[in-house]
PDB file of N, CA and C in Angstrom:
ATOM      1  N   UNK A   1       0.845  -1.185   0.000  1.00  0.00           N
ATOM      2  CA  UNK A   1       0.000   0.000   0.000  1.00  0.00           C
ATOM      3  C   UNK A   1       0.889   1.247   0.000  1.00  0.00           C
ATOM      4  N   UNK A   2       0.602   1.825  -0.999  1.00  0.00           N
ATOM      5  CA  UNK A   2       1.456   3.381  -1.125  1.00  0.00           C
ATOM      6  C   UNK A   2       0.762   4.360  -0.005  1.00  0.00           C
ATOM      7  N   UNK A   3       2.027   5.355   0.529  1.00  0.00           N
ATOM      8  CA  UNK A   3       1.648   6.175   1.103  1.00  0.00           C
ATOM      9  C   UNK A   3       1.043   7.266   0.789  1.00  0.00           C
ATOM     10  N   UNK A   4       0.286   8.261   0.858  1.00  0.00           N
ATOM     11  CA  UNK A   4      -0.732   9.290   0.212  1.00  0.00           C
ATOM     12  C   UNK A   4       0.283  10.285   0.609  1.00  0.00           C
ATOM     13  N   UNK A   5       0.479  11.412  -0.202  1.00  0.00           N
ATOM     14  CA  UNK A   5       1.233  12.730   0.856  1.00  0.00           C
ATOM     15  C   UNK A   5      -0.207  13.828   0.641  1.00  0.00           C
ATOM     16  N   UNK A   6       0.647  14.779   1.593  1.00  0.00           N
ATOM     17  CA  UNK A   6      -0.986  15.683   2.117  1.00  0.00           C
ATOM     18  C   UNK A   6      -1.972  15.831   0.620  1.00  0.00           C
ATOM     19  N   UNK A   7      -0.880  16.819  -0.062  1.00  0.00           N
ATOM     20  CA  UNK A   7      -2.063  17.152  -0.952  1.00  0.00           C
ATOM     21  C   UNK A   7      -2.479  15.945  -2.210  1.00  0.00           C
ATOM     22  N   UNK A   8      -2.800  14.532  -2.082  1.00  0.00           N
ATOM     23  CA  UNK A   8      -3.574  13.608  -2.527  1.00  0.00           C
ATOM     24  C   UNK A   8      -4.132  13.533  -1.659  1.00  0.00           C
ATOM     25  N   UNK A   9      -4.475  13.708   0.083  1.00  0.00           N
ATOM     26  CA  UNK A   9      -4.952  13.042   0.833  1.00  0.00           C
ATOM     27  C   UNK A   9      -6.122  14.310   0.598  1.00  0.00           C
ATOM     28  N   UNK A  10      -5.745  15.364   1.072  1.00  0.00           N
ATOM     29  CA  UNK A  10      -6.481  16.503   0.725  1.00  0.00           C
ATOM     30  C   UNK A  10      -7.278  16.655  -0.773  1.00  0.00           C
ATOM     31  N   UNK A  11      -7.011  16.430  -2.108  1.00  0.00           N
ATOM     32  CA  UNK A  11      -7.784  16.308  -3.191  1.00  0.00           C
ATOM     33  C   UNK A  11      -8.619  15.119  -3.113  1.00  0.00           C
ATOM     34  N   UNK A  12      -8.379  13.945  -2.559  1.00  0.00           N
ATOM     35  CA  UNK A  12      -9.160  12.881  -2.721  1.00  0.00           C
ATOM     36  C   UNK A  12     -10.499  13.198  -1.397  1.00  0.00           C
ATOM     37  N   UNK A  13     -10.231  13.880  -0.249  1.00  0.00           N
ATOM     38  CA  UNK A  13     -11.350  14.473   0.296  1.00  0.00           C
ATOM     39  C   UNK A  13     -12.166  15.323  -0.284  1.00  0.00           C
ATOM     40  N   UNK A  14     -11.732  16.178  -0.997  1.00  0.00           N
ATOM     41  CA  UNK A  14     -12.383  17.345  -1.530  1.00  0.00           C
ATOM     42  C   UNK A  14     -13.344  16.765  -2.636  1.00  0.00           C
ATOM     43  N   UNK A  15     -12.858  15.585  -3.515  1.00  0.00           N
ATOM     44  CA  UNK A  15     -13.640  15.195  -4.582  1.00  0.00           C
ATOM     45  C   UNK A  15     -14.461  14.041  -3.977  1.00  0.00           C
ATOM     46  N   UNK A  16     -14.173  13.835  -2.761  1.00  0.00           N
ATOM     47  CA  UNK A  16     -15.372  12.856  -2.243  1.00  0.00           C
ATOM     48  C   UNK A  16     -16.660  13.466  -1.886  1.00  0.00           C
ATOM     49  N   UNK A  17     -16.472  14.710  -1.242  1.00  0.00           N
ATOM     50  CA  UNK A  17     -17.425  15.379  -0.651  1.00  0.00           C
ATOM     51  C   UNK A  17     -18.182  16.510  -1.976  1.00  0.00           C
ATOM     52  N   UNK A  18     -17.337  16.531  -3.225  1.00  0.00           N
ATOM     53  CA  UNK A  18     -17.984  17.363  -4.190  1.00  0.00           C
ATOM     54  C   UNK A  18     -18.326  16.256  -5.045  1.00  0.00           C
ATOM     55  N   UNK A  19     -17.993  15.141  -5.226  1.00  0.00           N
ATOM     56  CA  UNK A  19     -18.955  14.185  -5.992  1.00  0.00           C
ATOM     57  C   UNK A  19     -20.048  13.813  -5.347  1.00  0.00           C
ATOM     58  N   UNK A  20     -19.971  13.826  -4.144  1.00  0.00           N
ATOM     59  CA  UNK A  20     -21.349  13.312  -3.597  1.00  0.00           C
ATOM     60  C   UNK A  20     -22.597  14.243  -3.576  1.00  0.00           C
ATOM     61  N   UNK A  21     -21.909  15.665  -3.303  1.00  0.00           N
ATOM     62  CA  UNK A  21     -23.358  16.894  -3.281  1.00  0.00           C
ATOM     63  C   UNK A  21     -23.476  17.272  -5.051  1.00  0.00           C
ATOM     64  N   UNK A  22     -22.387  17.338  -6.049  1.00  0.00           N
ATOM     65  CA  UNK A  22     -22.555  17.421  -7.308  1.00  0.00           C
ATOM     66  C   UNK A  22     -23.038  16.612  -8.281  1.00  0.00           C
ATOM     67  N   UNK A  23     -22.134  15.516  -8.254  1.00  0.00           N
ATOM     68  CA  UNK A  23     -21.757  14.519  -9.249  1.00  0.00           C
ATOM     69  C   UNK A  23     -20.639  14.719  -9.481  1.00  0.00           C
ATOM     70  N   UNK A  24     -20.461  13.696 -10.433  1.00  0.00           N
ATOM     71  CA  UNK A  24     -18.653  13.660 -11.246  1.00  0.00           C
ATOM     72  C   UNK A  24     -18.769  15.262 -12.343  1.00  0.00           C
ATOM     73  N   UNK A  25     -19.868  15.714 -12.640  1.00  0.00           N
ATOM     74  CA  UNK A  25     -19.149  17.202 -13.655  1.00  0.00           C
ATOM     75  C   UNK A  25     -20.114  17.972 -12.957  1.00  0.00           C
ATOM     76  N   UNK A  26     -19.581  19.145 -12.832  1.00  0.00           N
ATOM     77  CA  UNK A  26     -19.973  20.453 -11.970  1.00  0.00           C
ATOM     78  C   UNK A  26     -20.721  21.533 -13.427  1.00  0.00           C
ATOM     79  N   UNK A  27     -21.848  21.922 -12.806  1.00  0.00           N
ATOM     80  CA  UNK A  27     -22.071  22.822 -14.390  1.00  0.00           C
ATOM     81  C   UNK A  27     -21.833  24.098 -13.348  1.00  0.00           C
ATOM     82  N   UNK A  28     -21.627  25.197 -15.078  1.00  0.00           N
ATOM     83  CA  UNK A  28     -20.740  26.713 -14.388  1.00  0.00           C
ATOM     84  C   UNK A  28     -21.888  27.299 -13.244  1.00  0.00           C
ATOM     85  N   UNK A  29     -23.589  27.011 -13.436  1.00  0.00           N
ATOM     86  CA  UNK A  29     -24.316  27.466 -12.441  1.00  0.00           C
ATOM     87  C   UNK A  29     -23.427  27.023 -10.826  1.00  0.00           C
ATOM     88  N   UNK A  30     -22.876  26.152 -10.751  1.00  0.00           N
ATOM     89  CA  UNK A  30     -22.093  25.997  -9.153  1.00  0.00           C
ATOM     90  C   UNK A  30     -20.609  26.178  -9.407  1.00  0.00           C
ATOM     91  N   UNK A  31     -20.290  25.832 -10.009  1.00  0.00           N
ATOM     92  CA  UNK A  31     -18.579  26.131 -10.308  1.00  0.00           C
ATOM     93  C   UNK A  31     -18.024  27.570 -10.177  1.00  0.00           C
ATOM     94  N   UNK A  32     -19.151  28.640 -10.221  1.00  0.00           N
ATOM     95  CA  UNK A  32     -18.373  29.863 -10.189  1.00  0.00           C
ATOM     96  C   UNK A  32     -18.547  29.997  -8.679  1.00  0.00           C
ATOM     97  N   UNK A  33     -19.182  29.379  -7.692  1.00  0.00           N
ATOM     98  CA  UNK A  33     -19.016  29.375  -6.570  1.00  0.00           C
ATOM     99  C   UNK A  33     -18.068  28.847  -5.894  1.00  0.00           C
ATOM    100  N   UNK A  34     -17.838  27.616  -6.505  1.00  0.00           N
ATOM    101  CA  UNK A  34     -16.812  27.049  -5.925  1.00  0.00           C
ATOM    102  C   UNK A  34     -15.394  27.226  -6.105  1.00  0.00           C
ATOM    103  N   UNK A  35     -15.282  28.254  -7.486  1.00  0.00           N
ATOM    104  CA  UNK A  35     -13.889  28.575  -7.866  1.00  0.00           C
ATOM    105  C   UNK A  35     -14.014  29.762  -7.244  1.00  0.00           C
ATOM    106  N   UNK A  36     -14.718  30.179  -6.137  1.00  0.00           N
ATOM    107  CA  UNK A  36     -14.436  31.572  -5.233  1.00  0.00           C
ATOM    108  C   UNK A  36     -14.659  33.284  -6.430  1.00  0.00           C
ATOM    109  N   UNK A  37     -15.495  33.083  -7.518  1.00  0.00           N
ATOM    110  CA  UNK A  37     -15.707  34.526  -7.890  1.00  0.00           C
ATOM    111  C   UNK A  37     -16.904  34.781  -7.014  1.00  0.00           C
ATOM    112  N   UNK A  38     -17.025  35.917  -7.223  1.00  0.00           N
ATOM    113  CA  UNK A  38     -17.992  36.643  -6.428  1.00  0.00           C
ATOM    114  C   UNK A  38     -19.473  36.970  -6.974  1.00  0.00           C
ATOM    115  N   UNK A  39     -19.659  36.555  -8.571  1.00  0.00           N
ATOM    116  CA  UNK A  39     -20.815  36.581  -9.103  1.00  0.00           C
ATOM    117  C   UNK A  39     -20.700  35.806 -10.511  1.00  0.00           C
ATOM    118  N   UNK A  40     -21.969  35.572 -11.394  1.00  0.00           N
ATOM    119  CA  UNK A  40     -21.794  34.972 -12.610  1.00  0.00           C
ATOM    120  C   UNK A  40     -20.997  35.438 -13.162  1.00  0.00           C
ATOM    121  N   UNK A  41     -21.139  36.921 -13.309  1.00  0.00           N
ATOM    122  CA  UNK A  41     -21.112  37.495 -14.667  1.00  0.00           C
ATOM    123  C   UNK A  41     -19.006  37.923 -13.805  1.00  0.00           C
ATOM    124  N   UNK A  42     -18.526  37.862 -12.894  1.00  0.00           N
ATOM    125  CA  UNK A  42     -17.434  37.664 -12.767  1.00  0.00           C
ATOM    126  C   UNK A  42     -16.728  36.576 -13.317  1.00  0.00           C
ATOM    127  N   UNK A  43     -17.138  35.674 -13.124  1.00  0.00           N
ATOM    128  CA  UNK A  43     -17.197  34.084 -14.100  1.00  0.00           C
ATOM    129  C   UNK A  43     -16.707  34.210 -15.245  1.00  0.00           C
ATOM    130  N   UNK A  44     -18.131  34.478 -15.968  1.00  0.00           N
ATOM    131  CA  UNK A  44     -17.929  34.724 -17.354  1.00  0.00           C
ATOM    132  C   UNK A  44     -17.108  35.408 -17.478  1.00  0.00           C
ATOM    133  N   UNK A  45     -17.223  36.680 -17.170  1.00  0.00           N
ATOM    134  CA  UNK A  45     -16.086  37.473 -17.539  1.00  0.00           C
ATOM    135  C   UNK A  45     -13.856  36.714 -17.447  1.00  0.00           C
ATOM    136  N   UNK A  46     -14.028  36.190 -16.492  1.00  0.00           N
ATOM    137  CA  UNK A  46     -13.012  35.341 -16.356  1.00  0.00           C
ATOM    138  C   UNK A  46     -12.615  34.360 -17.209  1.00  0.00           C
ATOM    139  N   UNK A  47     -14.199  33.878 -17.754  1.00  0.00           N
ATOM    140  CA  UNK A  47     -14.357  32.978 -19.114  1.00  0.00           C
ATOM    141  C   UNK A  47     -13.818  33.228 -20.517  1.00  0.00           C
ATOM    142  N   UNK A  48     -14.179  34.668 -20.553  1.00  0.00           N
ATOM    143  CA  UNK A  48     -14.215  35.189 -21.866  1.00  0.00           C
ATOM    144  C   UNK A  48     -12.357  35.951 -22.126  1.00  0.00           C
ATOM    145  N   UNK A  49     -12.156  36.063 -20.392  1.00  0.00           N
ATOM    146  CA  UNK A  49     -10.437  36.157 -20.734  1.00  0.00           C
ATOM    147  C   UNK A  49      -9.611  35.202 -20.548  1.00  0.00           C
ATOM    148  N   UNK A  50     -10.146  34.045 -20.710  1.00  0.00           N
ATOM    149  CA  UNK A  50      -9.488  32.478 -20.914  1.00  0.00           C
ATOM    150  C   UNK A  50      -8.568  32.533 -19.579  1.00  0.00           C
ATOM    151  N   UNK A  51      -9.210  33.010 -18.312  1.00  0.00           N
ATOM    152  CA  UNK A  51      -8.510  32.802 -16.965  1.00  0.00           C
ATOM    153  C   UNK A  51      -9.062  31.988 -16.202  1.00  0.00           C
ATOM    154  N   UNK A  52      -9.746  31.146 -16.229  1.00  0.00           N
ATOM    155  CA  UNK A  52     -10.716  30.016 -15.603  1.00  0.00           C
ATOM    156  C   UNK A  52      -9.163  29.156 -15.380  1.00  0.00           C
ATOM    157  N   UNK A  53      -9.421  28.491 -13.516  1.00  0.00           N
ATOM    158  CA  UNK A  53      -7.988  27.728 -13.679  1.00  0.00           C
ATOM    159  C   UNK A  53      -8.292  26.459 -13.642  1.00  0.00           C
ATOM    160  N   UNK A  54      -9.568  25.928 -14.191  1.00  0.00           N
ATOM    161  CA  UNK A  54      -9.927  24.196 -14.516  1.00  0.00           C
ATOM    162  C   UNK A  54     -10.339  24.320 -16.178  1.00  0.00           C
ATOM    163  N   UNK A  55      -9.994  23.899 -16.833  1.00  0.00           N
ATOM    164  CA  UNK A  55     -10.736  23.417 -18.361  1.00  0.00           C
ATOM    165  C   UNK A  55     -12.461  23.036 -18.194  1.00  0.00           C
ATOM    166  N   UNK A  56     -12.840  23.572 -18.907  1.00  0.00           N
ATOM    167  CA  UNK A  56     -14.346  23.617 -19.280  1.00  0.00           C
ATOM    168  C   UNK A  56     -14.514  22.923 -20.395  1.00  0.00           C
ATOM    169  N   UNK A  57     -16.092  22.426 -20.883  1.00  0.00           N
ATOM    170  CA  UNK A  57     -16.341  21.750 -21.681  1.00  0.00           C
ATOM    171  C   UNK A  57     -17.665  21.845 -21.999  1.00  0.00           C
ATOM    172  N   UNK A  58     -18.095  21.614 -23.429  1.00  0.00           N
ATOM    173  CA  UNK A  58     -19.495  21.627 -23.414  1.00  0.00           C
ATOM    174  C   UNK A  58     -20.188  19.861 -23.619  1.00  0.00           C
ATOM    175  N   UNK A  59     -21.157  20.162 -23.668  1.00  0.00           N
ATOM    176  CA  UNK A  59     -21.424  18.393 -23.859  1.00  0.00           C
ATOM    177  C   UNK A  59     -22.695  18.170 -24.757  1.00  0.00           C
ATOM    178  N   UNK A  60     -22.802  17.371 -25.858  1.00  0.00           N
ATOM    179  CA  UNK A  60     -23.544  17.626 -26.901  1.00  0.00           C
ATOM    180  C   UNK A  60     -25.018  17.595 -26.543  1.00  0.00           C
ATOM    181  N   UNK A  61     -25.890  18.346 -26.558  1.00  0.00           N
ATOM    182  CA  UNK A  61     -27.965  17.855 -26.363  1.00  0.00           C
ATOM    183  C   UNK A  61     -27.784  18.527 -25.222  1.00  0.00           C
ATOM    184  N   UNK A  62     -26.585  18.950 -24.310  1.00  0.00           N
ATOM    185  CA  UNK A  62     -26.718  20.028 -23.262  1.00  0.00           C
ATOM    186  C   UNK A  62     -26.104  21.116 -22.973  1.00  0.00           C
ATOM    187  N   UNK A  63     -27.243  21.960 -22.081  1.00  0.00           N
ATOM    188  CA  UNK A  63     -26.761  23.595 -22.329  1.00  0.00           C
ATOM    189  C   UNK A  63     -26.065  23.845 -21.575  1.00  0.00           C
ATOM    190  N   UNK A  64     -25.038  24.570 -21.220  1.00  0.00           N
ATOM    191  CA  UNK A  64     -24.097  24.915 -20.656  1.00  0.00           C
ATOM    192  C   UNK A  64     -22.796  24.638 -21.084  1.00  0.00           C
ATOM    193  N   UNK A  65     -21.797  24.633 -20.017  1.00  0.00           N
ATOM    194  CA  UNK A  65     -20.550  24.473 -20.213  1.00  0.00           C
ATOM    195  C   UNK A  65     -20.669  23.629 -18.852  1.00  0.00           C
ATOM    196  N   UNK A  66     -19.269  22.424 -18.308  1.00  0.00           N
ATOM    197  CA  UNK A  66     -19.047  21.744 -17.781  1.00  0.00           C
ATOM    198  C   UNK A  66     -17.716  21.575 -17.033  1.00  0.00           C
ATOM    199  N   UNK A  67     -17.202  21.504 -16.050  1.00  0.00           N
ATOM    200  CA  UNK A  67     -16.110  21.005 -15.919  1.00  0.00           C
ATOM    201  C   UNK A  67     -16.084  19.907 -14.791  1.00  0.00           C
ATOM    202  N   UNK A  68     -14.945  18.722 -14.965  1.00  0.00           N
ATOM    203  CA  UNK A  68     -14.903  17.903 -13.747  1.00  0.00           C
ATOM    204  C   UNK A  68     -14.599  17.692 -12.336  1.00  0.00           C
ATOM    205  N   UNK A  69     -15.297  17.434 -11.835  1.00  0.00           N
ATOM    206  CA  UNK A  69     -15.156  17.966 -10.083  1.00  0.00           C
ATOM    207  C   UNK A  69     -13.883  17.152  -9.862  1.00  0.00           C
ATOM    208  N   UNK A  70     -13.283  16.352 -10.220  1.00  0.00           N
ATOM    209  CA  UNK A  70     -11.721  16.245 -10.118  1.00  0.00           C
ATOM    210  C   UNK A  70     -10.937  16.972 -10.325  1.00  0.00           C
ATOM    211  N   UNK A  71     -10.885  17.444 -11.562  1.00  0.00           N
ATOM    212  CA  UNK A  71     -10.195  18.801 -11.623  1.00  0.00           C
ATOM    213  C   UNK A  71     -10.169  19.935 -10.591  1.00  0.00           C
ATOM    214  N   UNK A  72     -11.755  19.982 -10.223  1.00  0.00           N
ATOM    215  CA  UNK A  72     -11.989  21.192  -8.893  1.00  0.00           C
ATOM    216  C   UNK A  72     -11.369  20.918  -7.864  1.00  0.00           C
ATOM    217  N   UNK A  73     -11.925  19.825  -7.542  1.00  0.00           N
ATOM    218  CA  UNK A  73     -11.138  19.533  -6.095  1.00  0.00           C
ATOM    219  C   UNK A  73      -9.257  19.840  -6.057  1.00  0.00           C
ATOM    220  N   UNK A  74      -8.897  18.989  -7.264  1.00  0.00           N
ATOM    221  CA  UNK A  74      -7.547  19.104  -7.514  1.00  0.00           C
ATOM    222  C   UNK A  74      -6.757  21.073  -7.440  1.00  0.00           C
ATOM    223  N   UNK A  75      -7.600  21.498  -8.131  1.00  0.00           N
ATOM    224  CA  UNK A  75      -7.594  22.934  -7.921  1.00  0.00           C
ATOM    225  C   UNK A  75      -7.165  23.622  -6.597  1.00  0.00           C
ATOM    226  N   UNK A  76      -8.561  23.170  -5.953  1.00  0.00           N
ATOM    227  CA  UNK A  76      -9.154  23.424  -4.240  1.00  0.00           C
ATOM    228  C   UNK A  76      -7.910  23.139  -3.586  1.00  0.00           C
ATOM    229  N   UNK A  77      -7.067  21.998  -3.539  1.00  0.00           N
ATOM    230  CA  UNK A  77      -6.628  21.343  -2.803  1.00  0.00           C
ATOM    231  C   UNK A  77      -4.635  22.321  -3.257  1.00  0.00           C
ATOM    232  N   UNK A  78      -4.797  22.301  -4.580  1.00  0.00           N
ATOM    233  CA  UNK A  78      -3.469  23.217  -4.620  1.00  0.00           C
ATOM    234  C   UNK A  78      -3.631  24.470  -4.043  1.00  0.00           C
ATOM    235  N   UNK A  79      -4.640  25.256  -4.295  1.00  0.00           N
ATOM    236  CA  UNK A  79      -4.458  26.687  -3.254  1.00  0.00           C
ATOM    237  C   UNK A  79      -4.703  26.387  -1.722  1.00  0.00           C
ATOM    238  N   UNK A  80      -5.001  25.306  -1.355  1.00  0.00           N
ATOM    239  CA  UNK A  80      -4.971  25.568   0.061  1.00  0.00           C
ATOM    240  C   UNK A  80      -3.410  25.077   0.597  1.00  0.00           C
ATOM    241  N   UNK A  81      -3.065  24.411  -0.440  1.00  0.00           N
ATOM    242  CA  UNK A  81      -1.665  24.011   0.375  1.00  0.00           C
ATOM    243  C   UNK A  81      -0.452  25.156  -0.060  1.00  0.00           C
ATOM    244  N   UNK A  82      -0.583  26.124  -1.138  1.00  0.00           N
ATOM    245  CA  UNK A  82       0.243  26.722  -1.741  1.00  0.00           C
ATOM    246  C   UNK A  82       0.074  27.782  -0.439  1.00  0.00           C
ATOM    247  N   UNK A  83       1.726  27.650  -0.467  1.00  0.00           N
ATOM    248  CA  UNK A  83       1.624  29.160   0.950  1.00  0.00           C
ATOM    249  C   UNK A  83       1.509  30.386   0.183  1.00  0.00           C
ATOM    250  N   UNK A  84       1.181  31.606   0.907  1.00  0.00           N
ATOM    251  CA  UNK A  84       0.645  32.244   0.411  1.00  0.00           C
ATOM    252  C   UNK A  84       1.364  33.676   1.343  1.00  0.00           C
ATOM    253  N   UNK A  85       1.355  34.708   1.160  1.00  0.00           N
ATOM    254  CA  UNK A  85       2.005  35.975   1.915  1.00  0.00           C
ATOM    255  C   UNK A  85       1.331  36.143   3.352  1.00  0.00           C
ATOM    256  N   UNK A  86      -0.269  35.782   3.684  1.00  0.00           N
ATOM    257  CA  UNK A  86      -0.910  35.916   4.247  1.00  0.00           C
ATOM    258  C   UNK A  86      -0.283  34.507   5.540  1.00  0.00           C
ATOM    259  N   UNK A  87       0.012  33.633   5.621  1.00  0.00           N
ATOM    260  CA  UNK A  87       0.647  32.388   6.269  1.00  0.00           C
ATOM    261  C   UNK A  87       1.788  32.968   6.793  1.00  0.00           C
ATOM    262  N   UNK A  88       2.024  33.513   6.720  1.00  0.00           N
ATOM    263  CA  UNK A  88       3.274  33.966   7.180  1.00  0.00           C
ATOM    264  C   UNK A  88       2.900  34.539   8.621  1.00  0.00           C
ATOM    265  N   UNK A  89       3.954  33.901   9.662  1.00  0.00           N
ATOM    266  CA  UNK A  89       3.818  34.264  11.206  1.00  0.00           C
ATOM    267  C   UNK A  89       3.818  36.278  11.282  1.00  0.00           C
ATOM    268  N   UNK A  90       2.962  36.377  12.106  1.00  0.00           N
ATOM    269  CA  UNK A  90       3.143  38.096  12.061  1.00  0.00           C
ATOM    270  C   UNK A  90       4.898  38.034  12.976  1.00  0.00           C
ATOM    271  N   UNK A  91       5.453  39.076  12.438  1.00  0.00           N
ATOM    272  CA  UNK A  91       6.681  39.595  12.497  1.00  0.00           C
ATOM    273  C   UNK A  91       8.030  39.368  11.399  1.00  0.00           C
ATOM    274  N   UNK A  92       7.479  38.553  10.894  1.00  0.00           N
ATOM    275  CA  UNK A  92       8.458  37.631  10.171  1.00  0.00           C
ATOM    276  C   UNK A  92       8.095  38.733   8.421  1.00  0.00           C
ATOM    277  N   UNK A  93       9.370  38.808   8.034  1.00  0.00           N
ATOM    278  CA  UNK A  93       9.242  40.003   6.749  1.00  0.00           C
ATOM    279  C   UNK A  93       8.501  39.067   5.442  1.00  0.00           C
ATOM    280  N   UNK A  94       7.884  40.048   4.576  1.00  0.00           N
ATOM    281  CA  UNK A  94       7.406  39.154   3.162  1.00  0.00           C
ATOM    282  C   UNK A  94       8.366  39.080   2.556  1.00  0.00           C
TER     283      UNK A  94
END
């Protein structure tokens, strides 16, 4: 049995708990929530400047656009482990 390091242990939670309230593909009606914009039309707009940081997809006989909650989670799980300026102990310089 292989050992997991954090961030698989951390993506494979995240896509357990978003496949189960989603499914396996997230449509953009919840995805712009979960990729943290602050409204649709922030979304889109993010859309339309090809800055979305999961690949989207459309799927034929349905409307929307799509992406896979693996990917999300996988996403989810890199910014929470990526340190960030804000992690940093107060006193300690940026």
């Amino acid at each position: 049995m292989t050992q997991q390091t954090e961030p698989d242990r951390l993506t494979e939670e995240l896509q357990d708990t978003l496949t189960r309230l989603y499914g396996p593909l997230l449509a953009s009606r919840d995805l712009w929530k979960l990729l943290g914009y602050a409204s649709p039309a922030a979304y889109r707009q993010a859309r339309a400047r090809k800055r979305l940081p999961v690949a989207e997809f459309e799927i034929e006989g349905r409307r929307g656009r799509f992406a896979l909650t693996q990917d999300v989670a996988r996403w989810l799980a890199q910014q929470r482990l990526t340190p960030s300026s804000t992690d940093k102990p107060e006193g300690e310089p940026s």
